[in-house]
PDB file of N, CA and C in Angstrom:
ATOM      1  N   UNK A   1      97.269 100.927 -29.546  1.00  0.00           N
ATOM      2  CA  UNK A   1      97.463  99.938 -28.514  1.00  0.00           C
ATOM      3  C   UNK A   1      98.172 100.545 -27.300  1.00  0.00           C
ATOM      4  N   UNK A   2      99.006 101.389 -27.568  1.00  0.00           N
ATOM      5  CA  UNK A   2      99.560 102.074 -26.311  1.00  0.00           C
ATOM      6  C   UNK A   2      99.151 102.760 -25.990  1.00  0.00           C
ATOM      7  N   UNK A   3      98.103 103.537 -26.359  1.00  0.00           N
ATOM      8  CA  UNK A   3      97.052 104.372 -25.760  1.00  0.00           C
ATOM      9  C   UNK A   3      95.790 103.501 -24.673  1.00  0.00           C
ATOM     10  N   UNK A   4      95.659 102.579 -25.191  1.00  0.00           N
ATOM     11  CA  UNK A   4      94.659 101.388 -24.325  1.00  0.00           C
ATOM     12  C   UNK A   4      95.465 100.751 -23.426  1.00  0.00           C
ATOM     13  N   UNK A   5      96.884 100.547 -23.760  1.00  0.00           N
ATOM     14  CA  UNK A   5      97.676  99.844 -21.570  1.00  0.00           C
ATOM     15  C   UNK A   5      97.850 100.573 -21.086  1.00  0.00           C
ATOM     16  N   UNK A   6      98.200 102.671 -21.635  1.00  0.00           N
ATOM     17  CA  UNK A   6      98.219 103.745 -20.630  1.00  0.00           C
ATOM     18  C   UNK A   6      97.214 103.900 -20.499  1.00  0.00           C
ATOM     19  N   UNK A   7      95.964 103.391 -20.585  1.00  0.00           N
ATOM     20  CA  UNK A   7      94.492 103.748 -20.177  1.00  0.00           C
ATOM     21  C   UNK A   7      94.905 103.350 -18.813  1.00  0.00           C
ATOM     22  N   UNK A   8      94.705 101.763 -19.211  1.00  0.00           N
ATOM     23  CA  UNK A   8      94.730 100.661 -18.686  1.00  0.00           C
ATOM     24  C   UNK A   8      95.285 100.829 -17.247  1.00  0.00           C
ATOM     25  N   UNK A   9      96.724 101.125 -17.251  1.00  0.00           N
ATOM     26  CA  UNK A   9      97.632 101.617 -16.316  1.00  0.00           C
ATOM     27  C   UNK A   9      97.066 102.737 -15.284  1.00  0.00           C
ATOM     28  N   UNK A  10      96.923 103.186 -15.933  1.00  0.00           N
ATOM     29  CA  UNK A  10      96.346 104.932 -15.465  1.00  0.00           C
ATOM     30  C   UNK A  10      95.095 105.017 -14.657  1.00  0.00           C
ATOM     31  N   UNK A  11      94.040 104.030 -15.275  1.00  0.00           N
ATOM     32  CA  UNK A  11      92.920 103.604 -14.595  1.00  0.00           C
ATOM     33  C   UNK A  11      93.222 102.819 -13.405  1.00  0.00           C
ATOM     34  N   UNK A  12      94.063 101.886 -14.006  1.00  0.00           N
ATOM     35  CA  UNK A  12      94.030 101.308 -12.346  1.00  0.00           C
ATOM     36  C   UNK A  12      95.258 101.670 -11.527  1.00  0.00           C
ATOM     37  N   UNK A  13      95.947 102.633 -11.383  1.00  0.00           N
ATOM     38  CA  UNK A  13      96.624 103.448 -10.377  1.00  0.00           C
ATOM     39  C   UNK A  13      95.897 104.246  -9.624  1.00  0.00           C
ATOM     40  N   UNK A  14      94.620 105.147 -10.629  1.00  0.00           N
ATOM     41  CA  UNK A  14      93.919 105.968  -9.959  1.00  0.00           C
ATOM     42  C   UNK A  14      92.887 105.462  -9.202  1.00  0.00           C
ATOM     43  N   UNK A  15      92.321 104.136  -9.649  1.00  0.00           N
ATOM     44  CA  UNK A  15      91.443 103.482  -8.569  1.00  0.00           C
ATOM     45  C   UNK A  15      92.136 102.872  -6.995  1.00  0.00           C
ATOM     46  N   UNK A  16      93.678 102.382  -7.477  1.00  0.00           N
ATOM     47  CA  UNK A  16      94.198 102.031  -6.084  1.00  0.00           C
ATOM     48  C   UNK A  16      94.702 103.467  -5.253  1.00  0.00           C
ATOM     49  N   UNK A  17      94.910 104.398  -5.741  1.00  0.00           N
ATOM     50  CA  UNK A  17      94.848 105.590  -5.255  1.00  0.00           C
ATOM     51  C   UNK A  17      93.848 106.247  -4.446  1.00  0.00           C
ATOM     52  N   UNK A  18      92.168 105.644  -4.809  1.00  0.00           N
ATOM     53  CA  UNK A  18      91.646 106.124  -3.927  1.00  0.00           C
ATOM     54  C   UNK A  18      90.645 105.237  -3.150  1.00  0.00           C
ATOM     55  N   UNK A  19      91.348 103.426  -3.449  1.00  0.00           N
ATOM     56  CA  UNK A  19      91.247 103.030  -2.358  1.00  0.00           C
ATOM     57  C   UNK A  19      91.812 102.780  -0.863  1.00  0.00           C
ATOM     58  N   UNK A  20      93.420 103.384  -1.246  1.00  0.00           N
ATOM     59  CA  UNK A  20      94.459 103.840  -0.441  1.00  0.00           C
ATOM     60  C   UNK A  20      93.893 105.188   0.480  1.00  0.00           C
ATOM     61  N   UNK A  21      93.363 106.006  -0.493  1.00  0.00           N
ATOM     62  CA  UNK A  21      93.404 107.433   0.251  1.00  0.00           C
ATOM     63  C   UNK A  21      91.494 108.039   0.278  1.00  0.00           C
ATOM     64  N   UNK A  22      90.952 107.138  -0.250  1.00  0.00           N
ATOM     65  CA  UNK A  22      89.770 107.682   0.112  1.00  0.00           C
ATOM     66  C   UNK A  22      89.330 108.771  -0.500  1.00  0.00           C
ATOM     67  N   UNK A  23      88.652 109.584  -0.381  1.00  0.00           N
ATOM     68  CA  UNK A  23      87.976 110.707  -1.361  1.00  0.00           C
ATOM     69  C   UNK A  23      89.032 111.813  -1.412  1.00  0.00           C
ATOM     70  N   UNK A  24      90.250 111.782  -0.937  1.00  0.00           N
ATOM     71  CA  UNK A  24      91.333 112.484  -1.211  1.00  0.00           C
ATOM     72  C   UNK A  24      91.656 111.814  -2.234  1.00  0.00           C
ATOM     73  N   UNK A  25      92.277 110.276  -2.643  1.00  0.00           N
ATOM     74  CA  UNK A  25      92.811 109.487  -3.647  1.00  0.00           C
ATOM     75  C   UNK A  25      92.069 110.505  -4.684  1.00  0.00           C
ATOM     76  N   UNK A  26      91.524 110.772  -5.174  1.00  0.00           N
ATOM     77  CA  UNK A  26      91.107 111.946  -6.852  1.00  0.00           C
ATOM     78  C   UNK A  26      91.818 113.110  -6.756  1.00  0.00           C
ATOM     79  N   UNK A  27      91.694 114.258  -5.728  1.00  0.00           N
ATOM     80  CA  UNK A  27      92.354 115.120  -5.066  1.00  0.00           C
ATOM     81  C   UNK A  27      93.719 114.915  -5.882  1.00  0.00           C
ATOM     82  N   UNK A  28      94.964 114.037  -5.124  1.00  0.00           N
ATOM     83  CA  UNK A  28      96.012 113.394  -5.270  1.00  0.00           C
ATOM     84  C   UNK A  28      96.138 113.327  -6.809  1.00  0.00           C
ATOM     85  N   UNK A  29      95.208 112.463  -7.224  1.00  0.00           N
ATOM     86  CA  UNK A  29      95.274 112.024  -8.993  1.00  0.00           C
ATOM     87  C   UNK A  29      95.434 113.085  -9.843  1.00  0.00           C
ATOM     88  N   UNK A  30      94.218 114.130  -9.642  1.00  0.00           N
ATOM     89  CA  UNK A  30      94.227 115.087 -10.132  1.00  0.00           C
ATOM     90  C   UNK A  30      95.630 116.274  -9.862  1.00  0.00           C
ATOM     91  N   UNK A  31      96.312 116.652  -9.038  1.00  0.00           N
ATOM     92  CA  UNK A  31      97.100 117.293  -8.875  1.00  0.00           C
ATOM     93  C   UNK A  31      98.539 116.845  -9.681  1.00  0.00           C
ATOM     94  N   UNK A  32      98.754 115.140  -9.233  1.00  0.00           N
ATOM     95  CA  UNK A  32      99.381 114.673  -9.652  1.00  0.00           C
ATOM     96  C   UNK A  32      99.287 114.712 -10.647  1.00  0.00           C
ATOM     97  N   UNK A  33      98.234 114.194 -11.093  1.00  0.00           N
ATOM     98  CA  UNK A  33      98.389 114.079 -12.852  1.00  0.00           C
ATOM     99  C   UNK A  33      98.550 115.617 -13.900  1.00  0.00           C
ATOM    100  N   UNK A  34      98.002 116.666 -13.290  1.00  0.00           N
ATOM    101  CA  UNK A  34      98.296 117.335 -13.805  1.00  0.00           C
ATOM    102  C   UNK A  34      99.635 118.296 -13.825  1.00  0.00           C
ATOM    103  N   UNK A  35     100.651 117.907 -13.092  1.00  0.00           N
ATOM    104  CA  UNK A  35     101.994 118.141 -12.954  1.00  0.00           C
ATOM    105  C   UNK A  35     102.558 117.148 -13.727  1.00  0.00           C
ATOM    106  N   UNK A  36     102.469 116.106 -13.605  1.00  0.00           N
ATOM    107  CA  UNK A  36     102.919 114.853 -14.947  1.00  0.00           C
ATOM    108  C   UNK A  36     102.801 115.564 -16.380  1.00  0.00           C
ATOM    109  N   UNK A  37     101.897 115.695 -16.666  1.00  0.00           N
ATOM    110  CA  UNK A  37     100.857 115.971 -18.144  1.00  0.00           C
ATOM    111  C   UNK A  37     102.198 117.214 -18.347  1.00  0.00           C
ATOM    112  N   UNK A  38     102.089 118.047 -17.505  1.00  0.00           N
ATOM    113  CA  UNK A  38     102.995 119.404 -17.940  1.00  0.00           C
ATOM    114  C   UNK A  38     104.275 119.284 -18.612  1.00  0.00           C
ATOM    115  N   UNK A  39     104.694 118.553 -17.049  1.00  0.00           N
ATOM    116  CA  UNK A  39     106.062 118.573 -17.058  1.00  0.00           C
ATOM    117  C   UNK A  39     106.535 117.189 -18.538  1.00  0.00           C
ATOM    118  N   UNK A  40     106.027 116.341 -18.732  1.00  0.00           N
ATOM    119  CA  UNK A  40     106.082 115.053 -19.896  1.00  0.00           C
ATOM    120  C   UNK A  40     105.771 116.375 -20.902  1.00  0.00           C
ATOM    121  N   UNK A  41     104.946 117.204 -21.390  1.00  0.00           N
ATOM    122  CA  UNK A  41     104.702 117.777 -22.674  1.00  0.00           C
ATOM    123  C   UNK A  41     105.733 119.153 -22.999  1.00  0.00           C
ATOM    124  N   UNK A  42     106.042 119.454 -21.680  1.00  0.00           N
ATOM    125  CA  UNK A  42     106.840 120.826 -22.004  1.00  0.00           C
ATOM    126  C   UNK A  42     108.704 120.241 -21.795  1.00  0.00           C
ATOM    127  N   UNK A  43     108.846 119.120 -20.821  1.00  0.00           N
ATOM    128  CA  UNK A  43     110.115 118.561 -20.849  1.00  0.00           C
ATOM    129  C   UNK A  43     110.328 117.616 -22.409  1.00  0.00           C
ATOM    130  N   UNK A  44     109.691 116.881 -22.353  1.00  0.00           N
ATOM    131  CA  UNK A  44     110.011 115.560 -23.047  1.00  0.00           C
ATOM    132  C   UNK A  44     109.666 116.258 -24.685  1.00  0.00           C
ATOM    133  N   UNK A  45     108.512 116.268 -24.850  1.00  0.00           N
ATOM    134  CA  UNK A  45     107.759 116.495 -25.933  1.00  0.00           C
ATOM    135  C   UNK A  45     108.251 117.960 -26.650  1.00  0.00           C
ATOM    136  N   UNK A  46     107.888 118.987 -26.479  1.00  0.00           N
ATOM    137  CA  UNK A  46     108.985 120.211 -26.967  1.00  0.00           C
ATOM    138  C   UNK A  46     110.262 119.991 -27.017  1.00  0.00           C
ATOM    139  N   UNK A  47     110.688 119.520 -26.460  1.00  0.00           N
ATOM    140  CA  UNK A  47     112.024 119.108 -26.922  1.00  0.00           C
ATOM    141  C   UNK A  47     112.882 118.260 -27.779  1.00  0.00           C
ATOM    142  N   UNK A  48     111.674 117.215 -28.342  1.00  0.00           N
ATOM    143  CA  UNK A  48     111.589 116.199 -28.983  1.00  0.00           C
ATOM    144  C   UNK A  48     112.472 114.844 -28.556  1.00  0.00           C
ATOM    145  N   UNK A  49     112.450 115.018 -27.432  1.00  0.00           N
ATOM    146  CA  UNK A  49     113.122 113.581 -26.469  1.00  0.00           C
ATOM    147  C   UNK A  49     111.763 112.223 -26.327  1.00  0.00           C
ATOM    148  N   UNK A  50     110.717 112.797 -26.699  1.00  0.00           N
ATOM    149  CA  UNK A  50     110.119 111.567 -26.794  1.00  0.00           C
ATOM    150  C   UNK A  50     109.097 111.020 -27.985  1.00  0.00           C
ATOM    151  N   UNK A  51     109.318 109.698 -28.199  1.00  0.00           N
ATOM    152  CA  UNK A  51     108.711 109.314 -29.474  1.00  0.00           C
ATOM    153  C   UNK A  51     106.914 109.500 -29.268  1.00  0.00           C
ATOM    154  N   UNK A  52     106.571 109.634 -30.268  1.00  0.00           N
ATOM    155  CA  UNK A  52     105.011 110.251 -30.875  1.00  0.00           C
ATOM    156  C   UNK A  52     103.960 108.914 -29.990  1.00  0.00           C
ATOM    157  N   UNK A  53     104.334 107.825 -30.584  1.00  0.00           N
ATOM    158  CA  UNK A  53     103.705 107.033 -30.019  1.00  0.00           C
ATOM    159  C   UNK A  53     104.071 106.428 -28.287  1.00  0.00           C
ATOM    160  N   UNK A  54     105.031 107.148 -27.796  1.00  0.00           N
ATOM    161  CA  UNK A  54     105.145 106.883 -26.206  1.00  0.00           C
ATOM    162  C   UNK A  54     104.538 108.096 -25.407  1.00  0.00           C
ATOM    163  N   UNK A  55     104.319 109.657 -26.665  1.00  0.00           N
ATOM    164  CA  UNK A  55     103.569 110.917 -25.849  1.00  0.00           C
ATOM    165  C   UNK A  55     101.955 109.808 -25.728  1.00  0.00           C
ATOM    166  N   UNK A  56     101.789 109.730 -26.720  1.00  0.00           N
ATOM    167  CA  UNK A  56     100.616 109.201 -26.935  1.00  0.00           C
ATOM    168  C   UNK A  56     100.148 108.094 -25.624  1.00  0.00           C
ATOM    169  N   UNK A  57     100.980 106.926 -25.503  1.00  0.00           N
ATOM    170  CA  UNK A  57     100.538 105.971 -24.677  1.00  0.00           C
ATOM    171  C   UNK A  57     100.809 106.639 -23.364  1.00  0.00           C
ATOM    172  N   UNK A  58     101.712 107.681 -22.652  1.00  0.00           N
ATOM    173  CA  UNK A  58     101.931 108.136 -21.117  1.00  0.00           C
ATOM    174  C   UNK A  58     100.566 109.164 -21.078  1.00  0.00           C
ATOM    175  N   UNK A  59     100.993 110.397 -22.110  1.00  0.00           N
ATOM    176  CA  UNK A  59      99.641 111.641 -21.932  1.00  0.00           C
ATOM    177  C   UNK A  59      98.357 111.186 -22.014  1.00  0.00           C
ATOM    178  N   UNK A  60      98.417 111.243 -23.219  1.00  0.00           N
ATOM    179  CA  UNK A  60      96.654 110.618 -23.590  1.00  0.00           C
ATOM    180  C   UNK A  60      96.503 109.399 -22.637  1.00  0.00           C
ATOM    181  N   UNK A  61      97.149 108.453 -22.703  1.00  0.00           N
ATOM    182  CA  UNK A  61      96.820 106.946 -22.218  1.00  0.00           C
ATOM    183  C   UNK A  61      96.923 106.948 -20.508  1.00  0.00           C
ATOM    184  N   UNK A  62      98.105 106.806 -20.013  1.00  0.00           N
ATOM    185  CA  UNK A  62      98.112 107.257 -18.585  1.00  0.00           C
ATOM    186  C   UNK A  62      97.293 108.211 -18.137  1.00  0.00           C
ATOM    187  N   UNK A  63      97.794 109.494 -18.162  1.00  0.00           N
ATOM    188  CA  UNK A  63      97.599 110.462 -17.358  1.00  0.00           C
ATOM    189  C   UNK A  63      96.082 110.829 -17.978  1.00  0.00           C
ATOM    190  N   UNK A  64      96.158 110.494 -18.990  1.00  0.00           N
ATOM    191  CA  UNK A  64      94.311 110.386 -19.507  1.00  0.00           C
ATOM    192  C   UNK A  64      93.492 110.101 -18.820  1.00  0.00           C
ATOM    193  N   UNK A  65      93.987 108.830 -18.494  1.00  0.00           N
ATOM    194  CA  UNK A  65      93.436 107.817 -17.456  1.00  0.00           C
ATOM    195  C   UNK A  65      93.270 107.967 -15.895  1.00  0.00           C
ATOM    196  N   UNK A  66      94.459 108.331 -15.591  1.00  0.00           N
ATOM    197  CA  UNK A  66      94.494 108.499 -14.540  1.00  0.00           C
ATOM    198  C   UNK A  66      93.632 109.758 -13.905  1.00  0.00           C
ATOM    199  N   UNK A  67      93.856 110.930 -14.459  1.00  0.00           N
ATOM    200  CA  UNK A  67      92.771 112.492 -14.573  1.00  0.00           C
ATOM    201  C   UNK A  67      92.674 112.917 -16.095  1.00  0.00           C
ATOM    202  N   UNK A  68      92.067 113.473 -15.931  1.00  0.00           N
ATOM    203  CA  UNK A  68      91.192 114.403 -16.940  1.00  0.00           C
ATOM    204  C   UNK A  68      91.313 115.901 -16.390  1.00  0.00           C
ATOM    205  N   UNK A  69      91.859 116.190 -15.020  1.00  0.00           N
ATOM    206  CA  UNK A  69      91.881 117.491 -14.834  1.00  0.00           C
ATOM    207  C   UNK A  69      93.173 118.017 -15.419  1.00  0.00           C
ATOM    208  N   UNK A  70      93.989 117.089 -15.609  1.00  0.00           N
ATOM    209  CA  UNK A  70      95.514 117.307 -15.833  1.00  0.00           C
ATOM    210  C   UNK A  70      95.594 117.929 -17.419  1.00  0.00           C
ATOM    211  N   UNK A  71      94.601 117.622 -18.693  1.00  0.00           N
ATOM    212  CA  UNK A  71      94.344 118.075 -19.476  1.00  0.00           C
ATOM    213  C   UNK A  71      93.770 119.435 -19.721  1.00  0.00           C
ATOM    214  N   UNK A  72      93.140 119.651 -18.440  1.00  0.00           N
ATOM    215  CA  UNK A  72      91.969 121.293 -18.524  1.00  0.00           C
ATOM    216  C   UNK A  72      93.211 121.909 -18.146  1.00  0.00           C
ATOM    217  N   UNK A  73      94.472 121.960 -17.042  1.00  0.00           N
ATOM    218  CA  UNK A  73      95.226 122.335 -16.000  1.00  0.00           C
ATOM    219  C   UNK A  73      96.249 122.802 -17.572  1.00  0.00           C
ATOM    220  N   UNK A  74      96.827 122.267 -18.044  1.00  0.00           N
ATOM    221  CA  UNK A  74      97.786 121.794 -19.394  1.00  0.00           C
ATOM    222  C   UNK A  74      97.015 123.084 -20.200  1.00  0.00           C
ATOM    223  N   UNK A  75      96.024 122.979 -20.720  1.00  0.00           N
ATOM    224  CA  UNK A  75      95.308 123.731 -21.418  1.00  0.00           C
ATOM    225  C   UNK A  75      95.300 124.920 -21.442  1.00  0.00           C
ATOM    226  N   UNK A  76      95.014 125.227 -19.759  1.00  0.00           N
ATOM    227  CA  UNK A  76      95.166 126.625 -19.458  1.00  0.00           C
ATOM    228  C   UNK A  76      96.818 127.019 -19.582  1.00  0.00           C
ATOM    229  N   UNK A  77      97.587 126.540 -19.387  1.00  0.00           N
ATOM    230  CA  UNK A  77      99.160 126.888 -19.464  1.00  0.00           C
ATOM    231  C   UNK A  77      99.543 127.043 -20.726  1.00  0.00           C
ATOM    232  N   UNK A  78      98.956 126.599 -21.638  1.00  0.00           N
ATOM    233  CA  UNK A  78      99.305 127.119 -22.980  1.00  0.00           C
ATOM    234  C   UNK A  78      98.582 128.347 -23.783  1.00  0.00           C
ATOM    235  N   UNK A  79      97.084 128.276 -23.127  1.00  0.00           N
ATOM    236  CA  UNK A  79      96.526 129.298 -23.297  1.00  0.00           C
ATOM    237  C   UNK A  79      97.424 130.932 -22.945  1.00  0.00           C
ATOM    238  N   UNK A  80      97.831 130.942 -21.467  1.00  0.00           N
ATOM    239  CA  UNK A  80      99.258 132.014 -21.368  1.00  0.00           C
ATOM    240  C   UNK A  80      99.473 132.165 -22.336  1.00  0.00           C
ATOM    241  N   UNK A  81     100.320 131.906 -23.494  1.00  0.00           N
ATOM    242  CA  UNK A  81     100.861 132.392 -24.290  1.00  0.00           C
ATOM    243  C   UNK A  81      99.860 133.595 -25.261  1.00  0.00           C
ATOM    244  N   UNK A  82      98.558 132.850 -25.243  1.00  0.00           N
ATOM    245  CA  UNK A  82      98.079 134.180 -25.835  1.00  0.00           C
ATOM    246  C   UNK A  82      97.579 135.071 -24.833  1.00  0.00           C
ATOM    247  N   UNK A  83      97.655 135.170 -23.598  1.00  0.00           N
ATOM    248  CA  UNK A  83      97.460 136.410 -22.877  1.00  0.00           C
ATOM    249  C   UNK A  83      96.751 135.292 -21.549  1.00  0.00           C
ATOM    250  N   UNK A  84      96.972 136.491 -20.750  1.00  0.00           N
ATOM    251  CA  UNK A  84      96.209 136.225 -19.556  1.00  0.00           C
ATOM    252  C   UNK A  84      94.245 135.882 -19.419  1.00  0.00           C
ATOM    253  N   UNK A  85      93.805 137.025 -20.534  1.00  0.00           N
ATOM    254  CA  UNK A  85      92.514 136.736 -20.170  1.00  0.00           C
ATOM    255  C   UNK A  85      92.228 135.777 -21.046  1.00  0.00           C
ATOM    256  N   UNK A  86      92.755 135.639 -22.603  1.00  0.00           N
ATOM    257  CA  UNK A  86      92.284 134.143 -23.064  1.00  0.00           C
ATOM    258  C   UNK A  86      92.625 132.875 -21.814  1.00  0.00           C
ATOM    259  N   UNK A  87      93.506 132.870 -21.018  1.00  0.00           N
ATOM    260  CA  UNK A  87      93.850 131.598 -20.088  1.00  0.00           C
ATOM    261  C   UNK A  87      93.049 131.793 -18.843  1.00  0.00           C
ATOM    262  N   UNK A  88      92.285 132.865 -18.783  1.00  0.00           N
ATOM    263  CA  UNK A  88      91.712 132.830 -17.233  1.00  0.00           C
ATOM    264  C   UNK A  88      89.586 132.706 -17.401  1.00  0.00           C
ATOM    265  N   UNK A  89      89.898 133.199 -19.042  1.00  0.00           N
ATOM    266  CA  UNK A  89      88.173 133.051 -19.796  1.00  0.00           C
ATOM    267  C   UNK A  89      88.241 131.305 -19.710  1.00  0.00           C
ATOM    268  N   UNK A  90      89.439 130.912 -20.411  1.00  0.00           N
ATOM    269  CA  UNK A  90      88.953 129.260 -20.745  1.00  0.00           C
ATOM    270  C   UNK A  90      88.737 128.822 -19.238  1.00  0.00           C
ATOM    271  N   UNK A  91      89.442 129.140 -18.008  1.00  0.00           N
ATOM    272  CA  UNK A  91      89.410 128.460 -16.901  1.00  0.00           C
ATOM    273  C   UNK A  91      87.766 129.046 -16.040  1.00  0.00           C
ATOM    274  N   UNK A  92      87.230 129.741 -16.335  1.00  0.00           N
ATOM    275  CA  UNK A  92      86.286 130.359 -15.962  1.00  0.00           C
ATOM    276  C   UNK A  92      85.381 129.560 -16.848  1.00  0.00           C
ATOM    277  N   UNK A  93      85.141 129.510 -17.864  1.00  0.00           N
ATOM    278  CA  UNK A  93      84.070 129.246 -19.041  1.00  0.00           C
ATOM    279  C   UNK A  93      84.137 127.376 -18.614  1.00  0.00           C
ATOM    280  N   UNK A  94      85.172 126.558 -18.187  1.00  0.00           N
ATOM    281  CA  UNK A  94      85.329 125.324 -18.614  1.00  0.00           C
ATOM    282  C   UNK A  94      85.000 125.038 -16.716  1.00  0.00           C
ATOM    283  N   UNK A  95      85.070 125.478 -15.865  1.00  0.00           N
ATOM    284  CA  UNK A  95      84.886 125.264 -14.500  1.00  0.00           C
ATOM    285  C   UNK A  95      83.647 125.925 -14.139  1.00  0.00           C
ATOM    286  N   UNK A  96      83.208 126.876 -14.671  1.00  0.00           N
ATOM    287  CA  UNK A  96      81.641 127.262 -14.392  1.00  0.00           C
ATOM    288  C   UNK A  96      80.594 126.597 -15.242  1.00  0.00           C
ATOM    289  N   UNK A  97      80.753 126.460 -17.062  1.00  0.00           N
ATOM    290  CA  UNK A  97      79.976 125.449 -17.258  1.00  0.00           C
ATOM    291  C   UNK A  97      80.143 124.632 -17.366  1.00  0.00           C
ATOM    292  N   UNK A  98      81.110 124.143 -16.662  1.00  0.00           N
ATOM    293  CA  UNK A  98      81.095 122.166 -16.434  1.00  0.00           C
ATOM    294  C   UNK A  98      79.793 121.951 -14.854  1.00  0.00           C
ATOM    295  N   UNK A  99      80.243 123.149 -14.474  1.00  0.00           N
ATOM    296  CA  UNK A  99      79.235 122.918 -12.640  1.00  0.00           C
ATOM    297  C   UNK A  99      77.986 122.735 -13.030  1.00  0.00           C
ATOM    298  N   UNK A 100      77.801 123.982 -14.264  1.00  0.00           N
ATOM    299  CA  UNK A 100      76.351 124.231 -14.459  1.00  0.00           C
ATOM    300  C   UNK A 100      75.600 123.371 -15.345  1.00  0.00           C
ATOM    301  N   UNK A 101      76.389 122.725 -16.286  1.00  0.00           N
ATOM    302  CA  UNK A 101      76.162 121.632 -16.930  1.00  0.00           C
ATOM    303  C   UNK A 101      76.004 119.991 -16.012  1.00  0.00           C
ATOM    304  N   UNK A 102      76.396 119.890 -15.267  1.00  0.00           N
ATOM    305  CA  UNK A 102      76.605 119.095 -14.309  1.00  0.00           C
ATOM    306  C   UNK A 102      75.131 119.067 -13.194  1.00  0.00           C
ATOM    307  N   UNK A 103      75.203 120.831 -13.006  1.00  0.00           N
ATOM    308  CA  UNK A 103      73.689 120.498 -12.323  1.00  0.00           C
ATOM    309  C   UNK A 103      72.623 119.893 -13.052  1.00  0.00           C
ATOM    310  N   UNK A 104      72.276 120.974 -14.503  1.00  0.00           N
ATOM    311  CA  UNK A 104      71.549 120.918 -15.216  1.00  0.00           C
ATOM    312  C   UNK A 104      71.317 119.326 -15.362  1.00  0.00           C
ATOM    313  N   UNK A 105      72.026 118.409 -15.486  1.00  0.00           N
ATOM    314  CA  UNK A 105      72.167 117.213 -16.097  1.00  0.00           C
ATOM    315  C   UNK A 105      71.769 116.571 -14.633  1.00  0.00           C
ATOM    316  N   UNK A 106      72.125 116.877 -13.365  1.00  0.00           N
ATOM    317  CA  UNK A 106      71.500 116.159 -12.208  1.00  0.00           C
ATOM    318  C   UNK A 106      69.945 116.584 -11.573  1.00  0.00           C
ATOM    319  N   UNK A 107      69.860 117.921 -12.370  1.00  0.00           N
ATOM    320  CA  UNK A 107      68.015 118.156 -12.069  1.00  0.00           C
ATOM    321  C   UNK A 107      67.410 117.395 -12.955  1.00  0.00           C
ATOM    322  N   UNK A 108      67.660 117.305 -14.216  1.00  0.00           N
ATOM    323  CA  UNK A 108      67.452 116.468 -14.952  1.00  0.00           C
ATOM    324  C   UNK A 108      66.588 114.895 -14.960  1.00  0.00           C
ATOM    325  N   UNK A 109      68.090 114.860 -14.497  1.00  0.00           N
ATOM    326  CA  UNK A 109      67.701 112.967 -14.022  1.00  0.00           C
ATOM    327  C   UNK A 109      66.828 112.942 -13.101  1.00  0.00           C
TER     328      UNK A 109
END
């Protein structure tokens, strides 16, 4: 359930976000959200200052909601730990075939 009102939440911040700001409002979301996502999992969460089911309803639910880039962004920062080129392959592999998957799927249609 707290994963569905941080949807909830998250969805509709990011829609008044880019009826405020226009095709920047995603831009914004995305940056934002993926500085949220970080800073909530490496402050709060490693440290164990926040309960399981409130990571759950802000990360997943909010910032879920709000972007999805904030998860790829997160991803790659933990990847670091096992080296540079595992964190710069996933960002290469997940931003080139998302494009190419993306075309593929719009020649498609």
């Amino acid at each position: 359930m707290n994963v569905a009102i941080g949807g909830f939440l998250g969805g509709i911040t990011r829609y008044e976000l880019s009826v405020l700001l226009g095709g920047a409002g995603i831009l914004y979301a995305n940056l934002i959200g993926s500085f949220l996502l970080a800073f909530i999992t490496y402050y709060f969460i490693e440290r164990g200052l926040l309960a399981a089911w409130l990571n759950a309803g802000i990360g997943t639910g909010f910032v879920g909601a709000f972007t999805t880039f904030s998860s790829l962004a997160t991803t790659i920062v933990k990847l670091e730990s096992q080296g540079v080129i595992a964190s710069i392959g996933y960002f290469l592999v997940s931003s080139l075939g998302g494009l190419a998957l993306a075309l593929l799927g719009f020649m498609l249609a």
